[in-house]
N, C-alpha and C. Protein backbone atom coordinates (compact mmCIF):
# COMPACT_ATOMS: atom_id res chain seq x y z
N UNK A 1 12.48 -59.28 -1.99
CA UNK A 1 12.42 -59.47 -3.43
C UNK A 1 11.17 -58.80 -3.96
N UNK A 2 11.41 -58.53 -5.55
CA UNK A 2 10.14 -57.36 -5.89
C UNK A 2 8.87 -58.58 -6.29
N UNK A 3 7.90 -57.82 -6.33
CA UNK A 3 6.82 -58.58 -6.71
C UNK A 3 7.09 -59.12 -8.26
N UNK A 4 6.60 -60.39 -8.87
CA UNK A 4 6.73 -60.69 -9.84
C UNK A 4 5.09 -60.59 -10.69
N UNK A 5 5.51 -59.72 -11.91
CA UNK A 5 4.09 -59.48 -12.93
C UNK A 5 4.69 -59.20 -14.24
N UNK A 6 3.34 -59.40 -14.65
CA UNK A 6 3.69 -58.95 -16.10
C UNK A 6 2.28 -57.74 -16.61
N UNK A 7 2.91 -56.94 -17.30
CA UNK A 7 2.08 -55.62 -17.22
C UNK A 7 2.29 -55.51 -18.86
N UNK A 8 1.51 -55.32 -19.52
CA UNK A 8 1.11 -55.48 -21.04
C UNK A 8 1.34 -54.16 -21.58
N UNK A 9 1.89 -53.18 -21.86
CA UNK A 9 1.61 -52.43 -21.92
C UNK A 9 1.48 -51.76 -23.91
N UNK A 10 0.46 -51.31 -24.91
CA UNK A 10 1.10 -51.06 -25.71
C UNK A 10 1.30 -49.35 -26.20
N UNK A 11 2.23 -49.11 -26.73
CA UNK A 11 2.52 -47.54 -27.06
C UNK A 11 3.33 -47.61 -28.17
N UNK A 12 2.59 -46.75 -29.41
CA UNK A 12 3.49 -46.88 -30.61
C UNK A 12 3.64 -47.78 -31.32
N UNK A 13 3.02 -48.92 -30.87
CA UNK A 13 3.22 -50.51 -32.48
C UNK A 13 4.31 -51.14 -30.88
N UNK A 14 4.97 -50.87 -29.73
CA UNK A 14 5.73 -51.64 -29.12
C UNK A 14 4.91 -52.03 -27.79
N UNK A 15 5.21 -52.95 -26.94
CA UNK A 15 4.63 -53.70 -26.43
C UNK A 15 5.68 -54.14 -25.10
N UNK A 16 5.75 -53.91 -24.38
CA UNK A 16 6.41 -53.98 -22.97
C UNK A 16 6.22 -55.16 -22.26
N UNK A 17 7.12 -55.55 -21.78
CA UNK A 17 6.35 -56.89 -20.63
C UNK A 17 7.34 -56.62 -19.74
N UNK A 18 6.78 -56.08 -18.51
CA UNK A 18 8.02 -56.51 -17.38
C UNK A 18 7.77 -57.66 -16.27
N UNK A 19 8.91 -58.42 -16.59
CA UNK A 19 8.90 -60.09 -15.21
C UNK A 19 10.57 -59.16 -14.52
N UNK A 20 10.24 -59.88 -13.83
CA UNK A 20 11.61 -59.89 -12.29
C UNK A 20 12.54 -60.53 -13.22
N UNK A 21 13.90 -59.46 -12.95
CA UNK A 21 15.42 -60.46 -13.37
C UNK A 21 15.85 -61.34 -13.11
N UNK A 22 15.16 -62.17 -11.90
CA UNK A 22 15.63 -62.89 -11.44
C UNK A 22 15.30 -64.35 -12.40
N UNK A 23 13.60 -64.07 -12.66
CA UNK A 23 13.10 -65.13 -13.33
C UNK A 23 13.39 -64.79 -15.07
N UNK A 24 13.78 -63.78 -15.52
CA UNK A 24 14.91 -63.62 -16.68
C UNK A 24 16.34 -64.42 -16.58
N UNK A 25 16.78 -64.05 -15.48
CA UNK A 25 18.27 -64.99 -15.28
C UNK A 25 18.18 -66.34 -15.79
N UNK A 26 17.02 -66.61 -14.59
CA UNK A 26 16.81 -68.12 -14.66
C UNK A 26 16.24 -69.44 -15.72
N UNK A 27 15.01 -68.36 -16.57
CA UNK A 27 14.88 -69.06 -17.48
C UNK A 27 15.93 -68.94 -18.88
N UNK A 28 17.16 -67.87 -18.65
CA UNK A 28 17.43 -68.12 -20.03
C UNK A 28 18.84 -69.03 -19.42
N UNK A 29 18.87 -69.30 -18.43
CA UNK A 29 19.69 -70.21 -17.79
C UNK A 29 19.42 -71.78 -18.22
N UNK A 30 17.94 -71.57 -17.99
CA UNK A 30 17.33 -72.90 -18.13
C UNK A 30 17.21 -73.40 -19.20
N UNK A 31 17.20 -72.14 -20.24
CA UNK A 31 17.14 -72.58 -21.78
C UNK A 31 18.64 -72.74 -22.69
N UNK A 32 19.76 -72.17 -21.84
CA UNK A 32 21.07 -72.66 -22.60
C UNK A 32 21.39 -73.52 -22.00
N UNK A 33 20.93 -74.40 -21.09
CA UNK A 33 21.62 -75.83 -20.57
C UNK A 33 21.01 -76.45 -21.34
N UNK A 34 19.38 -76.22 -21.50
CA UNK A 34 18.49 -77.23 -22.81
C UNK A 34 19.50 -77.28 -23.99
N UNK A 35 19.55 -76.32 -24.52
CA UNK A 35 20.17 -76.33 -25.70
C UNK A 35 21.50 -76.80 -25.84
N UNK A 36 22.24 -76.67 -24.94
CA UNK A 36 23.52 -77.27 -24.81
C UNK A 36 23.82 -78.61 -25.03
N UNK A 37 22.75 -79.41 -24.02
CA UNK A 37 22.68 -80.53 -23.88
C UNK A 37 21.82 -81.19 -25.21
N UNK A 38 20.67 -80.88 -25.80
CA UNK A 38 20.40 -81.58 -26.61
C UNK A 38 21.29 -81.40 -28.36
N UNK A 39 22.34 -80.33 -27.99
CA UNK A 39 22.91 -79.54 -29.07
C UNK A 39 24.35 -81.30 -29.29
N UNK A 40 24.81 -81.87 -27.98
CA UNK A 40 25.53 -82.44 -27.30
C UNK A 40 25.02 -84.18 -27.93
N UNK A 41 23.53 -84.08 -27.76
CA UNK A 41 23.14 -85.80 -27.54
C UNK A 41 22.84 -86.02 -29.36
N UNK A 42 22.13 -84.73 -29.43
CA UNK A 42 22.18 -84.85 -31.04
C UNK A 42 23.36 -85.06 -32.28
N UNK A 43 24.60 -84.33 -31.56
CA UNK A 43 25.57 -84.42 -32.25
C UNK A 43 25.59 -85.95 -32.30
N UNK A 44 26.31 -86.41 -30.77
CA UNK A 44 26.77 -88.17 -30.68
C UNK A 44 25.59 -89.19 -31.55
N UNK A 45 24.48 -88.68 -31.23
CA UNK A 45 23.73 -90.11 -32.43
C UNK A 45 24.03 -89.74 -33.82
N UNK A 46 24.21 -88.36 -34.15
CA UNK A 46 24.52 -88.45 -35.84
C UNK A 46 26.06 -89.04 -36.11
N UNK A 47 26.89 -88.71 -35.62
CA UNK A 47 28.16 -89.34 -34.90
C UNK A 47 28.37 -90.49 -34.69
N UNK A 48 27.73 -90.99 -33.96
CA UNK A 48 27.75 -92.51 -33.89
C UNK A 48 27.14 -93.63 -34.80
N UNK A 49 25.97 -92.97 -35.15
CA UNK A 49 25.69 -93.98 -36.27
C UNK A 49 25.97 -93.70 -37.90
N UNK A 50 26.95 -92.29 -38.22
CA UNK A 50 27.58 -92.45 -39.28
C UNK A 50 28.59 -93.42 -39.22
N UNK A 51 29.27 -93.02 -37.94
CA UNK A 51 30.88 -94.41 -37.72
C UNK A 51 30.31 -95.69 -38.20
N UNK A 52 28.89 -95.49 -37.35
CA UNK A 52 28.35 -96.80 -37.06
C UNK A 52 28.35 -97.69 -39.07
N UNK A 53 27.74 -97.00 -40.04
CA UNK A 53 27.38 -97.27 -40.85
C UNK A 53 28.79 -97.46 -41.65
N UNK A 54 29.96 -96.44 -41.68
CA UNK A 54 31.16 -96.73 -42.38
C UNK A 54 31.71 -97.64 -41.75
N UNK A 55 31.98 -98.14 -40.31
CA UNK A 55 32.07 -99.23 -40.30
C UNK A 55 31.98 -100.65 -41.08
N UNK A 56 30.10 -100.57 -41.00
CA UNK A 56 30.08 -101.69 -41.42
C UNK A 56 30.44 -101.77 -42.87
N UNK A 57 30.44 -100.73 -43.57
CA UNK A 57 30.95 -100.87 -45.10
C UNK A 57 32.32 -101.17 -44.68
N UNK A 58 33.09 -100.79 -43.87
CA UNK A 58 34.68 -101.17 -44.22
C UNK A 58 35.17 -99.95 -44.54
N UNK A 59 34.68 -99.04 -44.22
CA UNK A 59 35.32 -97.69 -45.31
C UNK A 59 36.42 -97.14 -43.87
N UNK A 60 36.12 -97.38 -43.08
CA UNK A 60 37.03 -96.73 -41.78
C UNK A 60 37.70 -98.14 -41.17
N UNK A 61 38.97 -97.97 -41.93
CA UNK A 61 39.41 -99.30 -40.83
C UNK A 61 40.58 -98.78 -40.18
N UNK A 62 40.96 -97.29 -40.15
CA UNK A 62 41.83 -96.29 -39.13
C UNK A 62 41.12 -96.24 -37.81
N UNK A 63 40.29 -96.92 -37.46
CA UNK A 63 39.51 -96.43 -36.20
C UNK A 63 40.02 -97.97 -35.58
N UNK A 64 39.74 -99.38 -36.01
CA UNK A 64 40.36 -100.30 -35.69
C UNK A 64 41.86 -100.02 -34.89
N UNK A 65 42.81 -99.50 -35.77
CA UNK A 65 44.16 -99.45 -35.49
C UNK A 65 44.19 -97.96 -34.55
N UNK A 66 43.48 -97.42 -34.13
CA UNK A 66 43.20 -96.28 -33.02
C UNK A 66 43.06 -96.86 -31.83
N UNK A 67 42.19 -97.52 -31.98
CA UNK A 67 41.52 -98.40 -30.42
C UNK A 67 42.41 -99.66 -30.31
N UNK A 68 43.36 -100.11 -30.95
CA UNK A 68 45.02 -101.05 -30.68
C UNK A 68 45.67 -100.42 -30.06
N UNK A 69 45.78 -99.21 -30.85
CA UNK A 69 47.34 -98.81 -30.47
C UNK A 69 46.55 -97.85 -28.22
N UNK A 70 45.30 -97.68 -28.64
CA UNK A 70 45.35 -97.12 -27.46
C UNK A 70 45.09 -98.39 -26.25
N UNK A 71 44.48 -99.38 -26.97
CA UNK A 71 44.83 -100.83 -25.76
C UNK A 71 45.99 -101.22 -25.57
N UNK A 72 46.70 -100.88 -26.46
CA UNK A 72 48.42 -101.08 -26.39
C UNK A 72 49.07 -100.18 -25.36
N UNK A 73 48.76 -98.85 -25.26
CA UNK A 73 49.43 -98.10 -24.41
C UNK A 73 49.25 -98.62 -23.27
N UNK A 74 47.86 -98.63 -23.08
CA UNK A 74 47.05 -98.60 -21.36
C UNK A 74 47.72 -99.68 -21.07
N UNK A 75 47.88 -101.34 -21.72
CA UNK A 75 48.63 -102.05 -21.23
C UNK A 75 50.09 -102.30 -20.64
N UNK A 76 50.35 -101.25 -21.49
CA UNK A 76 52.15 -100.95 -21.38
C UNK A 76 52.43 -99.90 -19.92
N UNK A 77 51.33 -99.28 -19.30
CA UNK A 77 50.90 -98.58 -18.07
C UNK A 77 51.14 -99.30 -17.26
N UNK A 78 50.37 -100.37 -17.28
CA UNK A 78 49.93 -101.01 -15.90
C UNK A 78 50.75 -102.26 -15.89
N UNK A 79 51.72 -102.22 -16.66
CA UNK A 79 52.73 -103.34 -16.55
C UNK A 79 53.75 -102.36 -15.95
N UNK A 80 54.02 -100.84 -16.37
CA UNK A 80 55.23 -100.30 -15.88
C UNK A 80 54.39 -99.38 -14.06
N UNK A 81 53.01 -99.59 -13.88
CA UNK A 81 52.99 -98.62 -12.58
C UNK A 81 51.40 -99.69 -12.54
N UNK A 82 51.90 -100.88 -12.08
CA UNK A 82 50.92 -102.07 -11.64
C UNK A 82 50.38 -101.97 -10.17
């Protein structure tokens, strides 16, 4: 494997940096799982505590009759493949 550096170089107003591809791969690897994941946890709390809040107003009571009808199925499962 090549040596890993970084070499400054400037020419013209531009500015060079060379690191190993490998540690290019890896950190922008490392930085779209970050982002993925907090892209992911951020959604569910804004998500959850809007439900959370129409809830308690009463303004969503289609979510009630969602989570019936799907306790209804699962039960109707395990009575027909017990």
């Amino acid at each position: 494997m090549s040596e890993e550096y970084i070499d400054l170089e400037s020419a013209k107003g531009h500015t060079k940096i060379y690191i190993s591809t490998g540690k290019i791969i890896l950190n922008n690897l490392l930085g779209g799982l970050a982002w993925g994941v907090g892209t992911v946890l951020g959604a569910t709390v804004i998500v959850t505590t809007l439900f959370f809040i129409l809830g308690q107003l009463g303004a969503v009571p289609f979510i009630g009759r969602f989570v019936a009808d799907i306790i209804e199925i699962v039960n109707k499962r395990q009575e027909i493949f017990p």
